[in-house]
N, C-alpha and C. Protein backbone atom coordinates (compact mmCIF):
# COMPACT_ATOMS: atom_id res chain seq x y z
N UNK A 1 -7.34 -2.95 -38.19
CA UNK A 1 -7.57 -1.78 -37.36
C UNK A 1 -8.20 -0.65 -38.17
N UNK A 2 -7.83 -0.62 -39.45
CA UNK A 2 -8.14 0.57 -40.25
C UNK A 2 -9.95 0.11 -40.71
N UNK A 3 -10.08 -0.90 -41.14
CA UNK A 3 -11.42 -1.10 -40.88
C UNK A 3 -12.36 -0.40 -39.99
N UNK A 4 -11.69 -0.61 -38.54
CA UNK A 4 -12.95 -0.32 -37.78
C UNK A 4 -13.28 0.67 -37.25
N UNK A 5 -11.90 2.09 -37.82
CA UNK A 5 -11.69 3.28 -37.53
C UNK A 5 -12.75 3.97 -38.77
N UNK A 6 -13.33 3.08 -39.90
CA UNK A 6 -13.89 3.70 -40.87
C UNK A 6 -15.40 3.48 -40.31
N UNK A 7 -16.00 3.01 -39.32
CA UNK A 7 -17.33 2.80 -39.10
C UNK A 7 -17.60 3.95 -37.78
N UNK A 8 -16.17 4.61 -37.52
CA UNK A 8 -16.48 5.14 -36.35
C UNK A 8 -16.54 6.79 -37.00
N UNK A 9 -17.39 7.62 -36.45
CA UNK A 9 -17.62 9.01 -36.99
C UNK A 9 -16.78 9.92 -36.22
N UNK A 10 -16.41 11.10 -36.72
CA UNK A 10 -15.72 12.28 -36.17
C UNK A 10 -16.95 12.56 -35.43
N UNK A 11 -17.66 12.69 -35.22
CA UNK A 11 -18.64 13.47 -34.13
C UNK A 11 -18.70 12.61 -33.34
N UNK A 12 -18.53 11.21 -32.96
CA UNK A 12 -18.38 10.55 -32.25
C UNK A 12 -17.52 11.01 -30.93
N UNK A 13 -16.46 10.58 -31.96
CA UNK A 13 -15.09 10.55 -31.38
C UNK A 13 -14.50 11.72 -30.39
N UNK A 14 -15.57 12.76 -30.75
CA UNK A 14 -15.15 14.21 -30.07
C UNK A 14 -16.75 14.63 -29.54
N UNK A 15 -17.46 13.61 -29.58
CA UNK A 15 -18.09 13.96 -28.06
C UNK A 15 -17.96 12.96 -26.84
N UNK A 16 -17.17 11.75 -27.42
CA UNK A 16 -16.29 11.14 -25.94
C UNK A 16 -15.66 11.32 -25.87
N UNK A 17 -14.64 12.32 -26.40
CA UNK A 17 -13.63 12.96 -26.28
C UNK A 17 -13.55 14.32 -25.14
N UNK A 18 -14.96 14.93 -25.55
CA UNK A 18 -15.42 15.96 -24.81
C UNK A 18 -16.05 15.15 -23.38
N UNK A 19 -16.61 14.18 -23.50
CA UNK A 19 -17.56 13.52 -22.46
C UNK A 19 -15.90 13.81 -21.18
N UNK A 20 -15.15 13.00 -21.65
CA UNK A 20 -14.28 12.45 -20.91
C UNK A 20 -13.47 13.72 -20.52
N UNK A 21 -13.41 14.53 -21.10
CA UNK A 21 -12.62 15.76 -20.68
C UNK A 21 -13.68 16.55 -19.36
N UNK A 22 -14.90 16.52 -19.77
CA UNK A 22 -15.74 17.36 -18.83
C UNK A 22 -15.25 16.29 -17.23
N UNK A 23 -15.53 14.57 -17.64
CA UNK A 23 -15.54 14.22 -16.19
C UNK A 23 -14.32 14.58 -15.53
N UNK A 24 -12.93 14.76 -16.17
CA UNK A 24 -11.91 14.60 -15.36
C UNK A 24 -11.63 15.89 -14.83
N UNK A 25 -12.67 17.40 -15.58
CA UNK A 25 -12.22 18.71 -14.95
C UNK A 25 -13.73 18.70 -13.72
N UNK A 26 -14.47 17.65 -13.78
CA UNK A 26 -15.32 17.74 -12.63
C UNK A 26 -14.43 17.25 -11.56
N UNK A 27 -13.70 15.96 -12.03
CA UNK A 27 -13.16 15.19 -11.09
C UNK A 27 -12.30 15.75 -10.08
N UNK A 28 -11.55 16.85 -10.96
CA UNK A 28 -10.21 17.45 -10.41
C UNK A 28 -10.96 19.38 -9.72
N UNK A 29 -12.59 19.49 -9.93
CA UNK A 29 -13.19 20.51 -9.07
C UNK A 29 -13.35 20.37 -8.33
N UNK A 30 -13.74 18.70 -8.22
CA UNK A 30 -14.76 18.31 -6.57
C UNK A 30 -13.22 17.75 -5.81
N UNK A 31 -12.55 17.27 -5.86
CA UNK A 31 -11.51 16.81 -5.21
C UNK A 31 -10.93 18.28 -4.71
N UNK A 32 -11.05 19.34 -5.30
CA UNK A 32 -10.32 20.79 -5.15
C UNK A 32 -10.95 21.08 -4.00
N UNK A 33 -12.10 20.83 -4.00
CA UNK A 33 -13.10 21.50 -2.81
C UNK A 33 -13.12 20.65 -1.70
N UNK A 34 -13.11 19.35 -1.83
CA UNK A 34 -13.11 18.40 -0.73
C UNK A 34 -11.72 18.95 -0.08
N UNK A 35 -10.82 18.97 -0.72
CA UNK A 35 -9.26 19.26 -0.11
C UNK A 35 -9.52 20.80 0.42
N UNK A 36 -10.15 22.02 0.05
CA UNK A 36 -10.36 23.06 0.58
C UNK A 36 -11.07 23.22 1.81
N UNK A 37 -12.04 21.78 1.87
CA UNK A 37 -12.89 21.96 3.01
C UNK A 37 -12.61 21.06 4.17
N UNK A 38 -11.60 19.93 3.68
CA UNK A 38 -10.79 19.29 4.66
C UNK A 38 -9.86 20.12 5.39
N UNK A 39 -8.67 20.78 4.83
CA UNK A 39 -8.02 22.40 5.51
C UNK A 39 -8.37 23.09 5.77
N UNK A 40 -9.41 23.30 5.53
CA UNK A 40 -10.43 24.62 6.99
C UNK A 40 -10.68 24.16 8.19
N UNK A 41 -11.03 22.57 7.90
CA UNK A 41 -11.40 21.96 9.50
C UNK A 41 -10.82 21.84 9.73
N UNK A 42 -9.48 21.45 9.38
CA UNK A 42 -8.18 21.24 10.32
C UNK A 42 -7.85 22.38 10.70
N UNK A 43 -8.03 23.57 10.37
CA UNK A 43 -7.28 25.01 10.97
C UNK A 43 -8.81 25.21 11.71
N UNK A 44 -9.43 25.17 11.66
CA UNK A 44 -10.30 25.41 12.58
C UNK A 44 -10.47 24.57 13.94
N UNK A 45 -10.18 23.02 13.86
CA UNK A 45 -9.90 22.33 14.95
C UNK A 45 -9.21 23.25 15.90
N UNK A 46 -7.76 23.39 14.67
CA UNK A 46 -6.42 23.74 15.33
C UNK A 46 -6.78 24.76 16.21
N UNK A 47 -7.39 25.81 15.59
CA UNK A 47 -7.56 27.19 16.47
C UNK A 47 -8.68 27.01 17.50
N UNK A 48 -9.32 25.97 17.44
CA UNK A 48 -10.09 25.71 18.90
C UNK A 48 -9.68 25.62 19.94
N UNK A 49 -8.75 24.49 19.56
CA UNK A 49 -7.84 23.62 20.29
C UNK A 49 -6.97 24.71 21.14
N UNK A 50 -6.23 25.59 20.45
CA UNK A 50 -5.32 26.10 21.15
C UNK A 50 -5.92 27.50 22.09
N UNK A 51 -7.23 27.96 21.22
CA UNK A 51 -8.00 28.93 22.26
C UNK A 51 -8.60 28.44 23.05
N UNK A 52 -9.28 27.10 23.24
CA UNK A 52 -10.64 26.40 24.30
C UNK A 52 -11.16 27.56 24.87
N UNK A 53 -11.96 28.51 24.01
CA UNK A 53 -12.66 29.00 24.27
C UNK A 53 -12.47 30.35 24.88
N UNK A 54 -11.04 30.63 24.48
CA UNK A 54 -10.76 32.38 24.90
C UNK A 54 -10.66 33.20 23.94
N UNK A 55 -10.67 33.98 24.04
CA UNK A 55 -10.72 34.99 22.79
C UNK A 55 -9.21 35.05 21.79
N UNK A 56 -7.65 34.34 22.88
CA UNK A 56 -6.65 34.45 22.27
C UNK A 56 -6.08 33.12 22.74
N UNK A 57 -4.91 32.85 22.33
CA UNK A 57 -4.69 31.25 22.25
C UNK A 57 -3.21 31.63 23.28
N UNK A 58 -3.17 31.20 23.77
CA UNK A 58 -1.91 31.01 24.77
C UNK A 58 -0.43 30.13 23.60
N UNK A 59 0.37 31.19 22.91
CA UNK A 59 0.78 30.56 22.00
C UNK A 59 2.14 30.06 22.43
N UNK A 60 2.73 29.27 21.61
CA UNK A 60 4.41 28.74 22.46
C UNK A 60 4.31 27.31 22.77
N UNK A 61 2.80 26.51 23.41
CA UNK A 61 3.07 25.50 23.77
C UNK A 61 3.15 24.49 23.22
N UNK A 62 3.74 24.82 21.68
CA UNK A 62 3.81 23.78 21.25
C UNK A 62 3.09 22.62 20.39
N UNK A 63 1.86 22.73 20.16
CA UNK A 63 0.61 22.31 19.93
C UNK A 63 0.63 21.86 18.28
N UNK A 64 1.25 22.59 17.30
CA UNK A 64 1.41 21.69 15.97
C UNK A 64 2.60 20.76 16.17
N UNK A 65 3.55 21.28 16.32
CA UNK A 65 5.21 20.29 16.15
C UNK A 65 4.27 19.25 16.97
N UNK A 66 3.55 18.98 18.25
CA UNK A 66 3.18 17.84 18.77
C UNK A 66 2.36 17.07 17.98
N UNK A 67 1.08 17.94 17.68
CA UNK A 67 0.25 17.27 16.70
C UNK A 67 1.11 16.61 15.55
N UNK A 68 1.77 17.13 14.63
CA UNK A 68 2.21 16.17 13.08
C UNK A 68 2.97 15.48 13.91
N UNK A 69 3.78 15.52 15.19
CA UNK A 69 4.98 14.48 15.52
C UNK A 69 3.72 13.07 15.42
N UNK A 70 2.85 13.46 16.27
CA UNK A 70 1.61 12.47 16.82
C UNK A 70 1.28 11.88 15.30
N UNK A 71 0.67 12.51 14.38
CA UNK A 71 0.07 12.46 12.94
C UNK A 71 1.19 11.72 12.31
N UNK A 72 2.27 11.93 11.97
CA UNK A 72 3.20 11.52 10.84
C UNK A 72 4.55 11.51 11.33
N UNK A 73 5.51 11.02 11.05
CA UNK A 73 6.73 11.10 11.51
C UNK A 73 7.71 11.64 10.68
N UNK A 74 6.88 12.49 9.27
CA UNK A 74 7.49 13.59 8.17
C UNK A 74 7.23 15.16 9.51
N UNK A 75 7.66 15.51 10.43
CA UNK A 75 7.27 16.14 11.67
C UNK A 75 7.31 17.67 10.56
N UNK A 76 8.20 17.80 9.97
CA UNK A 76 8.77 19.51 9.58
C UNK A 76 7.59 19.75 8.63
N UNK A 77 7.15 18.79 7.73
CA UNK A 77 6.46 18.81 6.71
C UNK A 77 4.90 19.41 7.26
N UNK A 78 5.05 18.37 8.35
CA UNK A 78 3.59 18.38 8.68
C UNK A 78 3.47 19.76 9.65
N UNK A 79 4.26 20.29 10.55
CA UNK A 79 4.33 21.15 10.73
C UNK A 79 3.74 22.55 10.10
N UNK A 80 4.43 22.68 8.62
CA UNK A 80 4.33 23.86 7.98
C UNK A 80 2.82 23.39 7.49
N UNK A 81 2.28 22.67 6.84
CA UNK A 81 1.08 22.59 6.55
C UNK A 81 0.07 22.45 7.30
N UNK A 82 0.44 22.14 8.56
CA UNK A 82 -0.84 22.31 9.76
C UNK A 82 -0.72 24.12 10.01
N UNK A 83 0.50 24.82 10.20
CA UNK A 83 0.02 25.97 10.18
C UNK A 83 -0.25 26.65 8.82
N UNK A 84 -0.20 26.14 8.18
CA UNK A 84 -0.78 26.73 7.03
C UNK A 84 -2.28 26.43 7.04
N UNK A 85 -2.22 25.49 7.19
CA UNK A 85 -4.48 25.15 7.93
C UNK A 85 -5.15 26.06 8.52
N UNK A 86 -4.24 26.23 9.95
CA UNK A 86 -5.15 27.54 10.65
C UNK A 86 -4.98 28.82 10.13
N UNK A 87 -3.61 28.89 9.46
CA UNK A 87 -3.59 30.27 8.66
C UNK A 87 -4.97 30.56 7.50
N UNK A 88 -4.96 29.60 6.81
CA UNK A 88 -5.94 29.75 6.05
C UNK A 88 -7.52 29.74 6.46
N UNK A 89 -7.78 28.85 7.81
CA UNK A 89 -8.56 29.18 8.61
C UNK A 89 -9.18 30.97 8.86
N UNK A 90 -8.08 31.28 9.39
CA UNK A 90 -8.09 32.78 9.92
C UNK A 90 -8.38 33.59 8.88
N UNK A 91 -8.05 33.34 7.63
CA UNK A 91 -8.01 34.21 6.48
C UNK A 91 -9.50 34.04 6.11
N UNK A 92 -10.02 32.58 6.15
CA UNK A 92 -11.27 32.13 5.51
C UNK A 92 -12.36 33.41 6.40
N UNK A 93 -12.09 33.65 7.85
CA UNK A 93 -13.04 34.01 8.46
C UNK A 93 -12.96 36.01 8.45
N UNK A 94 -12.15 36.13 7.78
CA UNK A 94 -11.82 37.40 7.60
C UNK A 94 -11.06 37.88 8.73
N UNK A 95 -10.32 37.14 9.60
CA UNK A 95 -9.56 37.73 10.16
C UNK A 95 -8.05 37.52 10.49
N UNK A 96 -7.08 38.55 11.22
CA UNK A 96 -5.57 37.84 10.69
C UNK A 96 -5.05 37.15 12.39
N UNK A 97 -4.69 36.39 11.73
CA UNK A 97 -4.18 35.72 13.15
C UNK A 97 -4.01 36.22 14.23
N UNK A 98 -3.02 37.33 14.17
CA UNK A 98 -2.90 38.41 15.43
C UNK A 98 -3.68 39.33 15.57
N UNK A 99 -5.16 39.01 15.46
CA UNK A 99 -5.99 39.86 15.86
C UNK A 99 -6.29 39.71 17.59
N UNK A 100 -6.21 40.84 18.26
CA UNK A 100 -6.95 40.76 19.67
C UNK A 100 -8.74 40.41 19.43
C-alpha cells in the first residue's frame, strides 16, 4: 500500500479532494432549490385550490387535514407541512396570509 501512496502527488490528492467537495456542495444547492421550488407549488396549488378564484378562501373546510389524510397516512405531519407550503407561498409573493 505504501508503495503506491509514493507515486501519488499532494496536488493530486487535493484537487480530487477539492473536485469532490465542489460536486457534493453543488449537489446539496440544486437539491435545495428543487425542494424550494417543489414547496411553492404546493402552497400555491394549495391557495388556488381553496380560493378558485376569489380574492379570499372560504377557510374551515378543511382542505389540508383532507389533502395529507388523502397523501399519507403520517396525517399531523403532513398537515403542518402542507401549511407551511402555502405559508411560505404567501410570504414568497410578498403577502401575509390574512391579507383582504
Amino acid at each position: 500500500m505504501k508503495e503506491n501512496n509514493s507515486i501519488i502527488s499532494d496536488s493530486l490528492v487535493a484537487d480530487v479532494r477539492n473536485i469532490i467537495e465542489e460536486g457534493r456542495q453543488r449537489a446539496f444547492a440544486t437539491a435545495g432549490q428543487v425542494a424550494i421550488l417543489t414547496y411553492w407549488n404546493v402552497g400555491r396549488r394549495i391557495v388556488e385550490e381553496e380560493q378558485q378564484g376569489n380574492a379570499r378562501a372560504d377557510y374551515g373546510k378543511g382542505l389540508i387535514p383532507a389533502l395529507a389524510d388523502r397523501i399519507c397516512q403520517q396525517k399531523r405531519s403532513y398537515v403542518t407541512r402542507l401549511n407551511n407550503r402555502k405559508d411560505s407561498f404567501w410570504s414568497s409573493i410578498g403577502m401575509s396570509k390574512y391579507a383582504g
